[in-house]
N, C-alpha and C. Protein backbone atom coordinates (compact mmCIF):
# COMPACT_ATOMS: atom_id res chain seq x y z
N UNK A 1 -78.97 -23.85 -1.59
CA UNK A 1 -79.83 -23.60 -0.45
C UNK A 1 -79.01 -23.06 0.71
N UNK A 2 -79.53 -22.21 1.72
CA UNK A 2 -79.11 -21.59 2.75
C UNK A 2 -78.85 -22.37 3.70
N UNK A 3 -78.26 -23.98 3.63
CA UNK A 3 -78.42 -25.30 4.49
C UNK A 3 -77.38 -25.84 5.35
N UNK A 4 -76.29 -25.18 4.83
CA UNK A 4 -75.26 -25.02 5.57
C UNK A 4 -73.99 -25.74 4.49
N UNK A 5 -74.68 -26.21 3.45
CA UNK A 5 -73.86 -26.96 2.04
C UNK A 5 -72.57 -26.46 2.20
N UNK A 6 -72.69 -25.20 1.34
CA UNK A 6 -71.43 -24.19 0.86
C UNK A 6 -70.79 -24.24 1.97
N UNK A 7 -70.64 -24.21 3.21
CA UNK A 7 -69.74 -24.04 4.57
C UNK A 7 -69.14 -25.36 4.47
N UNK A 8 -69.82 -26.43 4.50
CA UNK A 8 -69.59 -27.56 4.29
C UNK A 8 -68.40 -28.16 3.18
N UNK A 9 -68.71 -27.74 1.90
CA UNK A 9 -67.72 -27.79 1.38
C UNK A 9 -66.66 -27.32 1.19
N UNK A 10 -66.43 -26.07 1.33
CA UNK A 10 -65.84 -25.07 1.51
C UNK A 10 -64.75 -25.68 2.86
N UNK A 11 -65.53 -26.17 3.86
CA UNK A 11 -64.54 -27.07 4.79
C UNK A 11 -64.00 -27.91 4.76
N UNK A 12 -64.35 -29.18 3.33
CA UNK A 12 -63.38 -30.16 3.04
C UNK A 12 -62.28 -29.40 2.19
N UNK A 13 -62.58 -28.55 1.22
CA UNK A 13 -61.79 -28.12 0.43
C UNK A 13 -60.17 -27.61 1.16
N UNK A 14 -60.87 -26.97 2.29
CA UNK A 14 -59.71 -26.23 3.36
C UNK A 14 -59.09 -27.08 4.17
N UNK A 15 -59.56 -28.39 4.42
CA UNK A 15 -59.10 -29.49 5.12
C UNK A 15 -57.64 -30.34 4.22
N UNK A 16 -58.17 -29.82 2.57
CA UNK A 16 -57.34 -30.76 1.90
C UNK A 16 -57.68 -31.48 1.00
N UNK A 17 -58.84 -31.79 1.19
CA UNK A 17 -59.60 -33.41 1.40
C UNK A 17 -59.84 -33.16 -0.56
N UNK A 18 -59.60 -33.90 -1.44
CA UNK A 18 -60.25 -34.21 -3.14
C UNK A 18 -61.79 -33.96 -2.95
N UNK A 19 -62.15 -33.08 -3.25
CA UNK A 19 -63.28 -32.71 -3.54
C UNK A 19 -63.87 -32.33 -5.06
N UNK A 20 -65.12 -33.32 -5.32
CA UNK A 20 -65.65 -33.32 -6.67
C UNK A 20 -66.75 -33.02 -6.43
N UNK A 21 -67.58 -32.09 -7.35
CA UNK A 21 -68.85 -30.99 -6.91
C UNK A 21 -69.21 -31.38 -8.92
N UNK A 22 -70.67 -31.76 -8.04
CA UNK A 22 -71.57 -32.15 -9.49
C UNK A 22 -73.26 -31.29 -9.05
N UNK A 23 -73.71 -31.18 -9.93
CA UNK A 23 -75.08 -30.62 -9.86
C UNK A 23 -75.83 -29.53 -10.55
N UNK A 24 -76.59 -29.25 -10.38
CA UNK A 24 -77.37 -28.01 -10.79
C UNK A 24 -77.28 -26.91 -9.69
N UNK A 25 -77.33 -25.78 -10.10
CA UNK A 25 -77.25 -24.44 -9.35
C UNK A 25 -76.21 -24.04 -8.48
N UNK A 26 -74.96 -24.88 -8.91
CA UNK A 26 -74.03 -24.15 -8.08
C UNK A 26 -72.96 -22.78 -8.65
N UNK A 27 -73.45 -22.73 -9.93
CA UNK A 27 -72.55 -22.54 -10.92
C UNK A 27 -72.45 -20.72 -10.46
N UNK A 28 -73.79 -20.64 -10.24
CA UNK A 28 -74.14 -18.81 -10.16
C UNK A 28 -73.55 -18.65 -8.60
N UNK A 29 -73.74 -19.43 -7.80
CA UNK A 29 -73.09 -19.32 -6.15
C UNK A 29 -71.87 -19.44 -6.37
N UNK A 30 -71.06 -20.16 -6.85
CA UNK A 30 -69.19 -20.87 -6.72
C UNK A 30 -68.75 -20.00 -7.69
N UNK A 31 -69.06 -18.99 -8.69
CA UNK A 31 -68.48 -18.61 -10.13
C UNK A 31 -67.25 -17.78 -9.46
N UNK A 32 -67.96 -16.62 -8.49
CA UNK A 32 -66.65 -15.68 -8.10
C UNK A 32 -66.77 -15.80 -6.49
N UNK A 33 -66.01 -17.11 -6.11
CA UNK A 33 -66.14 -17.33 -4.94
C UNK A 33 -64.44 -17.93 -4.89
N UNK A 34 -63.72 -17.74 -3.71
CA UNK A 34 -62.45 -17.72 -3.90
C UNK A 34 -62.08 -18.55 -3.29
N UNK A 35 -62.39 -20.02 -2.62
CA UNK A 35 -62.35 -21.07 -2.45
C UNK A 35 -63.12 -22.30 -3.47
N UNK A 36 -64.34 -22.14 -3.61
CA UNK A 36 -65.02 -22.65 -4.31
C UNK A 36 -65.09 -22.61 -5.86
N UNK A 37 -64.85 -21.14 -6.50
CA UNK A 37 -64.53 -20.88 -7.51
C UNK A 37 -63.73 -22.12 -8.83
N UNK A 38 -63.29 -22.35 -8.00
CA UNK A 38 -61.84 -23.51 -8.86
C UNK A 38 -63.01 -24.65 -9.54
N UNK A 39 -64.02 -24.86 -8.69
CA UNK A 39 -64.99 -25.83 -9.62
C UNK A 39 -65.72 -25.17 -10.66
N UNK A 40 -65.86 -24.29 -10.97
CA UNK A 40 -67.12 -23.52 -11.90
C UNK A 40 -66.12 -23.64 -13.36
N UNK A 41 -67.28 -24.56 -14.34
CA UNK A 41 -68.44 -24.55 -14.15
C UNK A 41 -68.22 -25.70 -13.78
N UNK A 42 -69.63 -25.72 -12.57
CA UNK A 42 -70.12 -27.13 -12.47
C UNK A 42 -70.69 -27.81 -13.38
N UNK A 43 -70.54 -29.32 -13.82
CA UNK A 43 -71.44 -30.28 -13.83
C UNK A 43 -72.53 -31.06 -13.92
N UNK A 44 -73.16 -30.76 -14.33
CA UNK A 44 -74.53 -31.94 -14.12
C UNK A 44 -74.76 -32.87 -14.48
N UNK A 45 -74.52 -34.48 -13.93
CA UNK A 45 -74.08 -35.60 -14.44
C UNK A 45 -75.26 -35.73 -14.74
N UNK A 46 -75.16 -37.01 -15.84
CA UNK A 46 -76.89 -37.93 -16.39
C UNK A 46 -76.19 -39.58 -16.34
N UNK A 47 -77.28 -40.03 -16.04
CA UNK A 47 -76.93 -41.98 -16.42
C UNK A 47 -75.44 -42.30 -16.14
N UNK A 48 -74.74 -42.72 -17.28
CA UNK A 48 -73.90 -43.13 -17.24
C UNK A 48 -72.82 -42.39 -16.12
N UNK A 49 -72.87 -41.30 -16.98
CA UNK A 49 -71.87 -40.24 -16.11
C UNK A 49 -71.60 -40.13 -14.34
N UNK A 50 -73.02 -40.56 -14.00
CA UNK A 50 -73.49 -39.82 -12.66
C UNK A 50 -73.03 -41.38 -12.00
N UNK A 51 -73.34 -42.43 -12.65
CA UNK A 51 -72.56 -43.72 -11.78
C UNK A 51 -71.03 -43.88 -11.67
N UNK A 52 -70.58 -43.54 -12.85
CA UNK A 52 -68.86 -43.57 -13.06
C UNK A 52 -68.98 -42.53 -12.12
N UNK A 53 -69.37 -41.21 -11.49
CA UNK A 53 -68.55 -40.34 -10.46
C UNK A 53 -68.80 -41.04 -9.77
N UNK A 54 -70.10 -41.88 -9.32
CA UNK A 54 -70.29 -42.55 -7.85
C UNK A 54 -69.21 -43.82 -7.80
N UNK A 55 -68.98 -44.49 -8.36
CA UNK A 55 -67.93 -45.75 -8.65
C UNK A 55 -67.05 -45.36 -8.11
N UNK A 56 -66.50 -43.92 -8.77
CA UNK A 56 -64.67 -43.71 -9.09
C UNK A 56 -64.86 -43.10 -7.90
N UNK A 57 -65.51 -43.03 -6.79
CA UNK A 57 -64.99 -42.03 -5.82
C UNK A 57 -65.03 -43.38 -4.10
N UNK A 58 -64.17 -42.36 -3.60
CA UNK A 58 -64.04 -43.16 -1.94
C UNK A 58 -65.18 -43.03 -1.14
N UNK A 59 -65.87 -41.66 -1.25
CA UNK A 59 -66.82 -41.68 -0.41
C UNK A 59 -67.98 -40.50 -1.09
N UNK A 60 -69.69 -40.51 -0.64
CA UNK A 60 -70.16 -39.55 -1.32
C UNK A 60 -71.05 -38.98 -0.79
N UNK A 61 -71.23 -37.88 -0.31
CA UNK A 61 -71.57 -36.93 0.66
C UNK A 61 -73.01 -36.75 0.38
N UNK A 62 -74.16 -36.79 1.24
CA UNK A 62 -75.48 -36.67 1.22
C UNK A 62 -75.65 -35.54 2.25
N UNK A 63 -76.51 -34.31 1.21
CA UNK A 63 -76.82 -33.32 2.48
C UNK A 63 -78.38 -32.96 1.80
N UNK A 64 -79.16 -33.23 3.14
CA UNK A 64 -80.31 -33.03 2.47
C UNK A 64 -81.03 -31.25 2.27
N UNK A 65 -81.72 -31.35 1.46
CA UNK A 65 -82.70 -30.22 0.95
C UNK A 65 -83.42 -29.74 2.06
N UNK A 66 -83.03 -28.22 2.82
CA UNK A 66 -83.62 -27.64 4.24
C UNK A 66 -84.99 -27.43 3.44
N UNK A 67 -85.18 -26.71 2.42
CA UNK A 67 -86.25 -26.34 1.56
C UNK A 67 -87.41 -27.26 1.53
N UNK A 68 -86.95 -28.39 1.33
CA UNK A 68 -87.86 -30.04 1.11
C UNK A 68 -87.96 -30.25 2.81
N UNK A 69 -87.37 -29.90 4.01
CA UNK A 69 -87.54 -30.51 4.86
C UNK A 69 -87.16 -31.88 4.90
N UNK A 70 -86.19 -32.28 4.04
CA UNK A 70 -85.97 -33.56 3.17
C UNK A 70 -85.23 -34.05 4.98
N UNK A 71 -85.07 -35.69 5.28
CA UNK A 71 -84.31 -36.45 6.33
C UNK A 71 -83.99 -37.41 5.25
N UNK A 72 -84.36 -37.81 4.32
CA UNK A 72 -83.06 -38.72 2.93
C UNK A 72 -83.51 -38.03 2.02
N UNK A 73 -82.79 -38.62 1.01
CA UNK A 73 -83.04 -38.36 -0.56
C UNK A 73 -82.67 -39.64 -1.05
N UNK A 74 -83.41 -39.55 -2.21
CA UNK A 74 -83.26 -41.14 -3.53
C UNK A 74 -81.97 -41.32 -3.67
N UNK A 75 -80.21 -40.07 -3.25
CA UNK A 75 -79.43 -40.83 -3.45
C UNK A 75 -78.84 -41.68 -2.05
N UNK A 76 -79.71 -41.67 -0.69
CA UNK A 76 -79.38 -42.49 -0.10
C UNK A 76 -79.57 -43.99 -0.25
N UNK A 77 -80.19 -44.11 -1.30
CA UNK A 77 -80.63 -45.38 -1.72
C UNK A 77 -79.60 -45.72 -3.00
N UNK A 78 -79.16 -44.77 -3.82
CA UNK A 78 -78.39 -44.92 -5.19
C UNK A 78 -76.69 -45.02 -4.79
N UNK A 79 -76.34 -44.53 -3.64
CA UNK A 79 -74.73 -44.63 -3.58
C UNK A 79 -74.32 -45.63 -2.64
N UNK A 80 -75.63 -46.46 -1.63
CA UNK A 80 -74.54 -47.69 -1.28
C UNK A 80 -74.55 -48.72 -2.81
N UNK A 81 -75.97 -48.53 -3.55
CA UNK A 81 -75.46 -49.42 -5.03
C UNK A 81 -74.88 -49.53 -5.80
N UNK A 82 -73.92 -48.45 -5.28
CA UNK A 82 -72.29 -48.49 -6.23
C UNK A 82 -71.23 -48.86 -5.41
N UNK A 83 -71.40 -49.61 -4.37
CA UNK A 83 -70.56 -49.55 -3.52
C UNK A 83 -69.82 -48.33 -2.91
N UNK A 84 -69.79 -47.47 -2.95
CA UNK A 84 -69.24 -46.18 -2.92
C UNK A 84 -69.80 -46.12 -0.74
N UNK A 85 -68.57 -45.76 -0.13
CA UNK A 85 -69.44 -45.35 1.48
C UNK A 85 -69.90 -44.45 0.94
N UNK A 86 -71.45 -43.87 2.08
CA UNK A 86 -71.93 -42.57 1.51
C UNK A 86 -71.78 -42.39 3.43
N UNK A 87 -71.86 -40.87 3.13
CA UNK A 87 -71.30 -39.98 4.73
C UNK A 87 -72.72 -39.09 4.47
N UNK A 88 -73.73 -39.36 5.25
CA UNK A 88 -74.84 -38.61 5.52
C UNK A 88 -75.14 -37.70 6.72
N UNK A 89 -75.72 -36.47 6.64
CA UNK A 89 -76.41 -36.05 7.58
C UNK A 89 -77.30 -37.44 8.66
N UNK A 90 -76.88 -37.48 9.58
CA UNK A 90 -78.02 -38.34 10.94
C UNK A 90 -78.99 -37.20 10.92
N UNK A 91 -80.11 -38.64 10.69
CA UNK A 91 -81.30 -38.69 10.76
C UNK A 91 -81.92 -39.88 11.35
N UNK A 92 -83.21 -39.41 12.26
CA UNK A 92 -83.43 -40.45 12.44
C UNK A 92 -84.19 -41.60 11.39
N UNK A 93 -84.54 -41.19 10.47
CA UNK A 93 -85.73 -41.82 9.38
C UNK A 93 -84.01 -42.61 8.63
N UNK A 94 -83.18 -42.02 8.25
CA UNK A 94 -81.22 -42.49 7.81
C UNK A 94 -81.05 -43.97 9.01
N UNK A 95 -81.13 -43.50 10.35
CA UNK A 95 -81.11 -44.63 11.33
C UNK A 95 -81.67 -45.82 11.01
N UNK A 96 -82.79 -45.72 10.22
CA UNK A 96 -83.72 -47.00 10.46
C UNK A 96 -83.28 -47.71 9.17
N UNK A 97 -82.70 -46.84 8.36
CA UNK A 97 -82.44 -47.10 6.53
C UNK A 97 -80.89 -48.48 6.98
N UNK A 98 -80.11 -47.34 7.77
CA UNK A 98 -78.80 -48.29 7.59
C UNK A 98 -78.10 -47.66 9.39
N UNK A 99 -77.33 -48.70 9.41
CA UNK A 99 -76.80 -48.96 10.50
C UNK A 99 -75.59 -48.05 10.67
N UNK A 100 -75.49 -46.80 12.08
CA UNK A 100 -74.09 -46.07 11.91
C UNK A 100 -73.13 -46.73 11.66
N UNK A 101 -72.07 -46.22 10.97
CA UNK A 101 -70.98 -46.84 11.07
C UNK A 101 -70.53 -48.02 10.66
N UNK A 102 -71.70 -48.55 9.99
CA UNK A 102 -71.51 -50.19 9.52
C UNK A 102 -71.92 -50.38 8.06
N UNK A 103 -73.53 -49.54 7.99
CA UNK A 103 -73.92 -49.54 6.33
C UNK A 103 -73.57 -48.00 6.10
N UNK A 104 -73.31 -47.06 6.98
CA UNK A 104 -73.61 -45.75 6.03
C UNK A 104 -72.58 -44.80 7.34
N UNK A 105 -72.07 -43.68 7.00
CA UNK A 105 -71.44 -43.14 8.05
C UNK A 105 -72.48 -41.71 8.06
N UNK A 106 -72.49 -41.35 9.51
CA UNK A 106 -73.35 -40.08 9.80
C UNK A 106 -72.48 -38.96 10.48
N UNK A 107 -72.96 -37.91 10.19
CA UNK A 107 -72.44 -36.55 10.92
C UNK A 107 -73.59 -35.79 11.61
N UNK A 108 -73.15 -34.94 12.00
CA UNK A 108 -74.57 -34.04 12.75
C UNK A 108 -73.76 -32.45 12.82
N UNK A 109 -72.62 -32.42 12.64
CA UNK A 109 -72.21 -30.91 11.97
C UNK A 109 -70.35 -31.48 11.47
N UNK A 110 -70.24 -29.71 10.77
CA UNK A 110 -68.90 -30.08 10.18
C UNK A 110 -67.73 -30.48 11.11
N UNK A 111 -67.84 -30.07 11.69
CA UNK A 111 -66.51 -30.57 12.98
C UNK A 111 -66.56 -32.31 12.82
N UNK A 112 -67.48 -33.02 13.01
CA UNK A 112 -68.02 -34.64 13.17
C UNK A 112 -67.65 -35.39 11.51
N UNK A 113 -67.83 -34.06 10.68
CA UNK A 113 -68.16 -34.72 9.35
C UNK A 113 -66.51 -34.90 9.14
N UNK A 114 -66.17 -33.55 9.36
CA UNK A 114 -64.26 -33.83 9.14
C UNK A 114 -63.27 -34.36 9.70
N UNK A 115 -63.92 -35.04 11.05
CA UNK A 115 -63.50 -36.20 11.86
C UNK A 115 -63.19 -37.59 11.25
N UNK A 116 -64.68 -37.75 10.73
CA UNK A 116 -65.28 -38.81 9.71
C UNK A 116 -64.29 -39.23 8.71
N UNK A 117 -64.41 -37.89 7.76
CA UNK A 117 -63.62 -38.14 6.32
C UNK A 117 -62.04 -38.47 6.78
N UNK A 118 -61.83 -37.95 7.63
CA UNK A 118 -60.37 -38.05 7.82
C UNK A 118 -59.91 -39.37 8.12
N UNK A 119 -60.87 -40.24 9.16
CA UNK A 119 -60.65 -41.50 9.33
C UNK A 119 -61.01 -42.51 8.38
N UNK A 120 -61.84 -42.45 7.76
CA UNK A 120 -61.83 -43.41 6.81
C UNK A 120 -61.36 -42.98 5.49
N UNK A 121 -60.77 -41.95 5.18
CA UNK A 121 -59.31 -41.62 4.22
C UNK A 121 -58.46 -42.55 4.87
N UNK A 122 -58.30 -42.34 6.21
CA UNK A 122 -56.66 -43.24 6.75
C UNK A 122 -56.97 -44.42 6.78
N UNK A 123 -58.16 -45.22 6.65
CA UNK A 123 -58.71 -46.66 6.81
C UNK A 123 -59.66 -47.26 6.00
N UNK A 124 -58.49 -47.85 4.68
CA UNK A 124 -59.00 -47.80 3.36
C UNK A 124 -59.76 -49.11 3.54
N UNK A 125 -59.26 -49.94 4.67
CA UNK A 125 -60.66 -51.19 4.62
C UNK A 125 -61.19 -51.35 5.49
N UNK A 126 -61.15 -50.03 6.52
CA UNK A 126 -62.69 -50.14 7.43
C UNK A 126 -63.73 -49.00 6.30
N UNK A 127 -63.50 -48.11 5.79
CA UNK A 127 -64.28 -47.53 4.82
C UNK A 127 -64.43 -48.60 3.45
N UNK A 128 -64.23 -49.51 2.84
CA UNK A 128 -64.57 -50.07 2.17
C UNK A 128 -65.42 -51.19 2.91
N UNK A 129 -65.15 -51.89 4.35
CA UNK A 129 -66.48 -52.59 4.67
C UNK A 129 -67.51 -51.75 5.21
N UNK A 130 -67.63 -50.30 5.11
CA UNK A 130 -68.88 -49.76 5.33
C UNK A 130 -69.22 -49.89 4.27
N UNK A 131 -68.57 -49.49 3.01
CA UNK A 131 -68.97 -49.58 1.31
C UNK A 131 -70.34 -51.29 1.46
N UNK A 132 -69.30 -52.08 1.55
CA UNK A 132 -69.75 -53.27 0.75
C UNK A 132 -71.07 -53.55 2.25
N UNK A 133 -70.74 -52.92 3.16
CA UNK A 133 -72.02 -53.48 4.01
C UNK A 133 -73.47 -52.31 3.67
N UNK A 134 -73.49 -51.08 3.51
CA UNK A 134 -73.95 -50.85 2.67
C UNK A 134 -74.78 -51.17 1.66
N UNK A 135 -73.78 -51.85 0.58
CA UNK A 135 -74.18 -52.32 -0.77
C UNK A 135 -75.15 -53.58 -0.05
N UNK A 136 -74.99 -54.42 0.66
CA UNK A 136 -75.40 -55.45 1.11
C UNK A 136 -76.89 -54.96 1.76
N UNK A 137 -76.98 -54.01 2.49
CA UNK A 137 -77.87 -53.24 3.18
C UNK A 137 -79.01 -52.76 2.26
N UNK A 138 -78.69 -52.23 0.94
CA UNK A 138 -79.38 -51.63 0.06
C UNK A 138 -80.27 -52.91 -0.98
N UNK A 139 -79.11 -53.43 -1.29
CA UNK A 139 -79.72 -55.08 -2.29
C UNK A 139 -80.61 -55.47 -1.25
N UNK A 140 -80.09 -56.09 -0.51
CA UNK A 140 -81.26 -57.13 0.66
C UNK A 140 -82.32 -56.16 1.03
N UNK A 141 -82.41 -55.26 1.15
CA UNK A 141 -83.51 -54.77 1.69
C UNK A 141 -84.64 -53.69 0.31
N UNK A 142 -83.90 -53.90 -1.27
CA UNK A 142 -84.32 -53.87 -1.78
C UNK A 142 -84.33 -51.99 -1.95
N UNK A 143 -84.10 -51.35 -1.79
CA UNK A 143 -83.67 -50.15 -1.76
C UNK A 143 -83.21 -49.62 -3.43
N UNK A 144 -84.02 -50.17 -3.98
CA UNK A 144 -83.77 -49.62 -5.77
C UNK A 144 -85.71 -49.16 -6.19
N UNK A 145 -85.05 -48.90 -7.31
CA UNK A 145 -86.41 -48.24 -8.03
C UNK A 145 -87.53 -49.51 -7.97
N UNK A 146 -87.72 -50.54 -8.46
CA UNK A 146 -88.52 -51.41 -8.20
C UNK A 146 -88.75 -51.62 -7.09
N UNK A 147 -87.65 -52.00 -6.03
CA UNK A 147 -88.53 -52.15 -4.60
C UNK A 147 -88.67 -51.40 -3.67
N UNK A 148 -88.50 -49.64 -3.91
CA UNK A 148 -89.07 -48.72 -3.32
C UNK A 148 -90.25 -48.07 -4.11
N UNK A 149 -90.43 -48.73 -5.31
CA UNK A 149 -92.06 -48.41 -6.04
C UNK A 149 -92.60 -49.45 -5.34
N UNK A 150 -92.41 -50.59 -5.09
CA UNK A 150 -93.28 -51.80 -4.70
C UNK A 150 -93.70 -51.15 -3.47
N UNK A 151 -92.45 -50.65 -2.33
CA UNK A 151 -93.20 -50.39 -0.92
C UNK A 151 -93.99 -49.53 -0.87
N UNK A 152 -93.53 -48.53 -1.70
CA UNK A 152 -95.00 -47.52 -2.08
C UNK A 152 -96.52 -47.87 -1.94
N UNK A 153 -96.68 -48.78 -3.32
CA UNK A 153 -97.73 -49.46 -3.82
C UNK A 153 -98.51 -50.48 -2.35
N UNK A 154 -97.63 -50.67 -1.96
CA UNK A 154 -98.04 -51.76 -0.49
C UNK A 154 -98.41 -50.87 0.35
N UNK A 155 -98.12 -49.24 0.56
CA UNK A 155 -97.72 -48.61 1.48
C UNK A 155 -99.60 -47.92 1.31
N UNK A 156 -99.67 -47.77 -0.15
CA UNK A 156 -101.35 -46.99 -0.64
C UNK A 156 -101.84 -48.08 -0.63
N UNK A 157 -101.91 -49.34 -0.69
CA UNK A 157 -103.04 -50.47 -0.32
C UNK A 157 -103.24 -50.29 0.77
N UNK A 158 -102.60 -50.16 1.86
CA UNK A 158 -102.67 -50.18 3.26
C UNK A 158 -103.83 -48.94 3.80
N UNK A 159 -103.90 -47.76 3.45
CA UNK A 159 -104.28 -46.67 3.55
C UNK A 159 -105.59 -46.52 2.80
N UNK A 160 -105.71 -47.61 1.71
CA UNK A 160 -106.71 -47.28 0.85
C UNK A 160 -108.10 -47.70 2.07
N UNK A 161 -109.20 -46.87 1.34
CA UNK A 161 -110.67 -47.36 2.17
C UNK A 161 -111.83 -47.63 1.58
């Protein structure tokens, strides 16, 4: 998407920073691209696969869909349950999900985001108690497939007439 992604990564890559690129459709954008290139082909994790990248990694980058008009996606709910910090676009609908800086870390452009990564690269256990507060954030408040179908279901009783 035209969302500002590719700049985005393209800016950790140039920063330094271990960068791992999973998904669908990047393959035809990154193939002959001379930063990005070095990943192709991409990836497309399933099940198992797609938790071992979320596990094995320090931190995991959420940028939402300009297309969808998206302010989260289902993996803001799937990567504090691996413990993994996740570094999201701020939002305010993200605000109400988890707490800056405590359950989830936020950016609002790349300059902020590579501020971010850089400090909690250098601060392996203030970025691991965002991890586990997070994880704590997501369990207790139920933030998995069952209890975001449940709030659903509560959400169309409410509405029903």
């Amino acid at each position: 998407e035209d969302d500002g992604r590719i700049d985005i990564i393209k800016k950790l890559v140039i920063e330094g920073f271990d960068v791992s690129l999973y998904g669908p459709d990047w393959n035809e954008v990154i193939e002959n691209d001379s930063i990005l290139g070095k990943f192709f082909p991409v990836k497309y994790l399933f099940g198992n696969e797609y938790n071992m990248a979320l596990c094995g990694s320090k931190m995991a980058l959420v940028i939402y869909s300009s297309l969808n008009s998206d302010v989260y996606t289902r993996r803001c709910f799937e990567i504090p349950a691996t413990k993994t910090m996740m570094i999201a676009q701020r939002s305010s609908e993200m605000l109400d999900f988890y707490k800056e800086d405590f359950e989830c870390v936020y950016f609002s452009n790349i300059d902020e985001l590579i501020d971010k990564v850089n400090h909690y690269i250098k601060h392996e256990s203030a970025r691991k108690e965002v991890s586990l507060n997070g994880y704590n954030r997501a369990i207790n408040s139920e933030y998995e497939v069952v209890g975001r179908a449940t709030y659903i279901l509560k959400m169309i009783d409410k509405i029903k007439v």
